[in-house]
N, C-alpha and C. Protein backbone atom coordinates (compact mmCIF):
# COMPACT_ATOMS: atom_id res chain seq x y z
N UNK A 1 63.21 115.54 77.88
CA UNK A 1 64.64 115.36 77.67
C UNK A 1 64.99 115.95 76.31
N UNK A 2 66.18 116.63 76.63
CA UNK A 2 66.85 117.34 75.07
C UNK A 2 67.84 116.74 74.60
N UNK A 3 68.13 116.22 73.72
CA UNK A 3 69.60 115.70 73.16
C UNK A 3 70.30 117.02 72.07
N UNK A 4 71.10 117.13 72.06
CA UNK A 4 71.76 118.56 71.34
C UNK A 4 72.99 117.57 70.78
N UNK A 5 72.72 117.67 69.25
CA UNK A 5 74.02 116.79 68.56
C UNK A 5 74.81 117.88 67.74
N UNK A 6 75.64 117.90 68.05
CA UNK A 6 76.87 118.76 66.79
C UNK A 6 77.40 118.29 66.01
N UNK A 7 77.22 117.90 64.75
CA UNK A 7 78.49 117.20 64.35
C UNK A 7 79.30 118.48 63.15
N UNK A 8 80.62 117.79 62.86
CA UNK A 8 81.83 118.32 62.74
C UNK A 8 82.66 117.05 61.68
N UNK A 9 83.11 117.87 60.56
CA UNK A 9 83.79 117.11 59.57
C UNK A 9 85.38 117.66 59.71
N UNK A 10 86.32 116.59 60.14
CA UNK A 10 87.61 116.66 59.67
C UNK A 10 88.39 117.07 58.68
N UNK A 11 89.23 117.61 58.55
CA UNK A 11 90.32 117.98 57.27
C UNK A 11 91.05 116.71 56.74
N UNK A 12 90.88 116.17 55.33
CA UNK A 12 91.59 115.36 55.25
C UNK A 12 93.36 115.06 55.83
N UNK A 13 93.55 113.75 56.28
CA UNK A 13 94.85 113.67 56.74
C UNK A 13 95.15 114.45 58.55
N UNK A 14 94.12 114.84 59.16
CA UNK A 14 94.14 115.40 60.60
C UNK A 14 93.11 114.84 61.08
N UNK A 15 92.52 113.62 61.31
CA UNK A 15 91.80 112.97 61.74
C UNK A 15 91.88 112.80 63.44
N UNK A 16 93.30 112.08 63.03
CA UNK A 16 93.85 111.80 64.74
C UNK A 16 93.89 113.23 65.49
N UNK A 17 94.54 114.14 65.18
CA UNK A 17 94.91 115.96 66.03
C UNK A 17 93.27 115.82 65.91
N UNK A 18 92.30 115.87 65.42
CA UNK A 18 91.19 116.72 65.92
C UNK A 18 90.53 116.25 66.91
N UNK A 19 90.40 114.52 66.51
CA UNK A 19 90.26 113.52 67.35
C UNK A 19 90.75 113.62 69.20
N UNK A 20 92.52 113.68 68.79
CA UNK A 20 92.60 114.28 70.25
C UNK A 20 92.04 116.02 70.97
N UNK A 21 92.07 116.55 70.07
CA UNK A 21 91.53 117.66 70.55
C UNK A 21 89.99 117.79 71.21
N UNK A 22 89.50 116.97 70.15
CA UNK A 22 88.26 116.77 70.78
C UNK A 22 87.34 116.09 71.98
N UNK A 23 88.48 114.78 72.40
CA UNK A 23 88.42 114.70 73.64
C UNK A 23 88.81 115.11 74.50
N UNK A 24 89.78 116.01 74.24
CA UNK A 24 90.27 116.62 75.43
C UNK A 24 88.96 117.91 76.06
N UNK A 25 88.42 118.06 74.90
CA UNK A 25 87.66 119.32 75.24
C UNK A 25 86.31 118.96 75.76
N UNK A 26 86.03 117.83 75.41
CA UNK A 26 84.72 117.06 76.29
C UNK A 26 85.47 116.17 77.42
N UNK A 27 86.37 116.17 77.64
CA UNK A 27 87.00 115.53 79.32
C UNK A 27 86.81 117.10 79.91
N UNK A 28 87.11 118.55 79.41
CA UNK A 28 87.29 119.31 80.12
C UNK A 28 85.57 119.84 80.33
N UNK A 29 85.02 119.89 79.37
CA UNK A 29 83.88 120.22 79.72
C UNK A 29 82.96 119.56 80.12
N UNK A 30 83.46 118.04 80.52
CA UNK A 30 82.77 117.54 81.76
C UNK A 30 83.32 117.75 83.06
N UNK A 31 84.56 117.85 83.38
CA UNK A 31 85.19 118.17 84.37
C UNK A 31 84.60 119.66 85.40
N UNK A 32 84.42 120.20 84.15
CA UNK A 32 84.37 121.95 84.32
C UNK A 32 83.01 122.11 84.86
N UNK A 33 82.02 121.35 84.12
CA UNK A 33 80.68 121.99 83.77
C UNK A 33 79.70 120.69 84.33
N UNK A 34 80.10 119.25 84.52
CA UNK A 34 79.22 118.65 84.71
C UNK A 34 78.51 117.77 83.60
N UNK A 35 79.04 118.03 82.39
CA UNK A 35 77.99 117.52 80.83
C UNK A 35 78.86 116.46 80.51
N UNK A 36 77.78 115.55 80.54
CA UNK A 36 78.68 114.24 79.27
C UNK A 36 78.55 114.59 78.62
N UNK A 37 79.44 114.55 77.39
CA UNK A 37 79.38 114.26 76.00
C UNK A 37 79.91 113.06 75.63
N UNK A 38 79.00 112.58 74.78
CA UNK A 38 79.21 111.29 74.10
C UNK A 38 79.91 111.54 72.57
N UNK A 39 81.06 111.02 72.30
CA UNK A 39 82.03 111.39 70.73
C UNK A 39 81.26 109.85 70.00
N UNK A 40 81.02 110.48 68.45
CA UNK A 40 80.39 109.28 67.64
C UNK A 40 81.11 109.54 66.68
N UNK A 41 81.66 108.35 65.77
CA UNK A 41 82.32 108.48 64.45
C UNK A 41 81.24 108.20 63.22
N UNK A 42 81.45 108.88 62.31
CA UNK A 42 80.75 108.05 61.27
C UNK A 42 80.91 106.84 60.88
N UNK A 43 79.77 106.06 60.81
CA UNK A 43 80.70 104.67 60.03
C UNK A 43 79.18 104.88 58.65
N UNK A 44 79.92 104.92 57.61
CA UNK A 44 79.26 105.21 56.19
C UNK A 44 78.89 106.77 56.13
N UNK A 45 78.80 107.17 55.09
CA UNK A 45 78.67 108.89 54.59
C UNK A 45 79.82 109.74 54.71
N UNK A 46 79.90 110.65 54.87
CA UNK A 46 80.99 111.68 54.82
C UNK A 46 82.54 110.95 55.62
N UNK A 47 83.39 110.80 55.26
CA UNK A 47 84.47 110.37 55.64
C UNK A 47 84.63 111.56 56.63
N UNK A 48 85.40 111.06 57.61
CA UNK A 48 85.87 111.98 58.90
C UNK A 48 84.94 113.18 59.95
N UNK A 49 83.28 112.66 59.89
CA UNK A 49 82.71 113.01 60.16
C UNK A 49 82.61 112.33 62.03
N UNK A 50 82.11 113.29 62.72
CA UNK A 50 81.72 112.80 63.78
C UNK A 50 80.84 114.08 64.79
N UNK A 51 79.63 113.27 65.67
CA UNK A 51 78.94 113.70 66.34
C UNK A 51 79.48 113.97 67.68
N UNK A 52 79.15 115.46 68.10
CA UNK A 52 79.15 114.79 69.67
C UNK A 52 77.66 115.22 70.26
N UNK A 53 77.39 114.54 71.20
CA UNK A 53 75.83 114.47 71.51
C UNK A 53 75.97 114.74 72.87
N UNK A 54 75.13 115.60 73.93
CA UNK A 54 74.96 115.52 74.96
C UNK A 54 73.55 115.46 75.52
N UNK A 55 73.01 115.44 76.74
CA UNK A 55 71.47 115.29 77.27
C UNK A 55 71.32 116.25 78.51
N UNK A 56 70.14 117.30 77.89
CA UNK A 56 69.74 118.01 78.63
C UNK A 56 68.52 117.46 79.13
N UNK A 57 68.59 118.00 80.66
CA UNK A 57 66.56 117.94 81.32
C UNK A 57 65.63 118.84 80.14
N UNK A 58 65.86 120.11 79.64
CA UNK A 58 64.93 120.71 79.43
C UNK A 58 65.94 121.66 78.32
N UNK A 59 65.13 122.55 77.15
CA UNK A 59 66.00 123.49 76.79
C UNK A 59 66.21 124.92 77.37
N UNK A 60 65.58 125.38 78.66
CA UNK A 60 66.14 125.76 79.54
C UNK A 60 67.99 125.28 79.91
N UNK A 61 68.25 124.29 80.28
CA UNK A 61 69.47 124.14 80.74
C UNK A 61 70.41 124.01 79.63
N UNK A 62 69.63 123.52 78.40
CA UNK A 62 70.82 123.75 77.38
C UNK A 62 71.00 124.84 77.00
N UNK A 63 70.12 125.89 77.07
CA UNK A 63 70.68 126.98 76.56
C UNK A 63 71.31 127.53 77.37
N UNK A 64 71.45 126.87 78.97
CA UNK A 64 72.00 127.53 80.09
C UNK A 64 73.44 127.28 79.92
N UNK A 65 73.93 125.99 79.70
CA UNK A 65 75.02 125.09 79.15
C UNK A 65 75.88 125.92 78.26
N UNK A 66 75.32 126.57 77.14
CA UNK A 66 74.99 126.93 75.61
C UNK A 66 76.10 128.40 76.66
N UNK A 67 75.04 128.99 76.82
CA UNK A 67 75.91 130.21 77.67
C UNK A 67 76.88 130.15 78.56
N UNK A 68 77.03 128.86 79.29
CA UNK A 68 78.38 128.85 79.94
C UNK A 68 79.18 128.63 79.12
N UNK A 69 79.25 127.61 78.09
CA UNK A 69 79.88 127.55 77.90
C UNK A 69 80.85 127.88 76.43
N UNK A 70 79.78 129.01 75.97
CA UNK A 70 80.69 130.20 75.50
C UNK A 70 81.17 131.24 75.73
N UNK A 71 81.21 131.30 77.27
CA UNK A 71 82.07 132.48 78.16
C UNK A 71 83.00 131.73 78.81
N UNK A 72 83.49 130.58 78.36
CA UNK A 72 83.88 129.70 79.18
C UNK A 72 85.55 129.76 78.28
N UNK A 73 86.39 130.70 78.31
CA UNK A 73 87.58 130.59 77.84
C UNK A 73 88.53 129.69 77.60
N UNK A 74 88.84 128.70 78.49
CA UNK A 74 89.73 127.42 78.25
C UNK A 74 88.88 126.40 76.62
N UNK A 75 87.53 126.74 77.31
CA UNK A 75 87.26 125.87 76.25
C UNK A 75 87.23 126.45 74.93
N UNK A 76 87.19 127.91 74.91
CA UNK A 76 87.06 128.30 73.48
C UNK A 76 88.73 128.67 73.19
N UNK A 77 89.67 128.02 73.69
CA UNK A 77 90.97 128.12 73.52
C UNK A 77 90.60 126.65 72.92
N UNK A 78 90.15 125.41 73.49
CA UNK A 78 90.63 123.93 72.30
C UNK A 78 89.87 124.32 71.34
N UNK A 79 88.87 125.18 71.39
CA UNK A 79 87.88 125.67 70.21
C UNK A 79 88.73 126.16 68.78
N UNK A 80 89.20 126.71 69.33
CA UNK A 80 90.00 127.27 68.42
C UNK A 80 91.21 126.67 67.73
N UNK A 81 91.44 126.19 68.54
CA UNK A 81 92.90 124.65 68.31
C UNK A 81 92.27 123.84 67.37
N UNK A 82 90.88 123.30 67.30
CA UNK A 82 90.55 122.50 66.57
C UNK A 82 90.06 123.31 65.54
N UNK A 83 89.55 124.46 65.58
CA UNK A 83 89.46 124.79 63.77
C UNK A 83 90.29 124.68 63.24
N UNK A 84 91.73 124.57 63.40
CA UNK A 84 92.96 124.04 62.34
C UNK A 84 92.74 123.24 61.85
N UNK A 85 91.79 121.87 62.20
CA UNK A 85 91.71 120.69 61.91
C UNK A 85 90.73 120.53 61.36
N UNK A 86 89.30 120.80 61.37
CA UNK A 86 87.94 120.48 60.89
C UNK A 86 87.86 121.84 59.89
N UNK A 87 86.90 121.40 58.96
CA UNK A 87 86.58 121.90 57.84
C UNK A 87 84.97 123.38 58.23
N UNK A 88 85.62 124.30 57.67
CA UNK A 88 85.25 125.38 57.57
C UNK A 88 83.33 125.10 57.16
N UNK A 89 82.56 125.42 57.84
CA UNK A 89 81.19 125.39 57.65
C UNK A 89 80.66 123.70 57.51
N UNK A 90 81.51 123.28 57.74
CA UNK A 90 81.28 121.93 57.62
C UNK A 90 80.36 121.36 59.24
N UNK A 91 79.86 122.40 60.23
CA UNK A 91 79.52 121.80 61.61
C UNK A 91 78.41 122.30 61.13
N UNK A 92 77.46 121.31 61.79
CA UNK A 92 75.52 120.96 62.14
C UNK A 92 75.20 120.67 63.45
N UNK A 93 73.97 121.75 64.06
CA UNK A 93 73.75 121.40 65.48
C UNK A 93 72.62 120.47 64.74
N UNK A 94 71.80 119.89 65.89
CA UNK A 94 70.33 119.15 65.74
C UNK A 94 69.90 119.28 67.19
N UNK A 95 68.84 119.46 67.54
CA UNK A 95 68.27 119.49 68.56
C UNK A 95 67.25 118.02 69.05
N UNK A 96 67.25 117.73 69.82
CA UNK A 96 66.00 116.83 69.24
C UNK A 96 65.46 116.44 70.96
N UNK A 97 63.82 117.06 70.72
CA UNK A 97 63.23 116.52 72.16
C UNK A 97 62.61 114.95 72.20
N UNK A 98 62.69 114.64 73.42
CA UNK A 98 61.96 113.23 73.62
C UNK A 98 60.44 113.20 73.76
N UNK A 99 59.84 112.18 73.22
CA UNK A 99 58.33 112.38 73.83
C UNK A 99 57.59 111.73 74.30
C-alpha cells in the first residue's frame, strides 16, 4: 500500500476560498477518477497548512493516477483557481509505503 500526502500552505486571510476550492477538487476527483482523498488541517505548526492524503495499491497506480490526472483539464482549471490562494512553493509531496 502507497499513501501519497501533499500538503499545501494557505495565504494569509484566504483560508476559507482555498478551503472551498479544495474540496471541490477532491469531490471532483473522486467523482471523475475513483480516488479518495482525505483533507487534514494542521492543528499546531505552520498556520493554514493542510494535507491531502490519498491510498494507492501499488506505485504503479499512483503514478497511473499521477498521469491522469494531470491531463485531466477540469481539474487543472480548480488547480489553478487555487494558486490564488495558497502560497507559492509552499506545497510538499511525501510518499510513504506500508510494510
Amino acid at each position: 500500500m502507497i499513501t501519497f500526502v501533499r500538503r499545501v500552505r494557505m495565504r494569509n486571510g484566504y483560508f476559507v476560498e482555498a478551503m472551498d476550492l479544495l474540496k471541490a477538487r477532491v469531490e471532483y476527483i473522486e467523482a471523475t477518477h475513483g480516488i479518495k482523498i482525505e483533507l487534514h488541517g494542521r492543528f499546531g505548526g505552520p498556520v493554514g497548512e493542510v494535507a491531502m492524503v490519498s491510498r494507492h495499491e501499488d506505485a504503479t497506480n499512483l503514478e497511473l493516477f499521477r498521469k491522469k490526472i494531470s491531463a485531466d483539464v477540469a481539474s487543472s482549471a480548480l488547480l489553478k483557481k487555487l494558486s490564488d490562494f495558497t502560497i507559492s512553493g509552499e506545497t510538499y509531496d511525501e510518499i510513504w509505503m506500508s510494510q
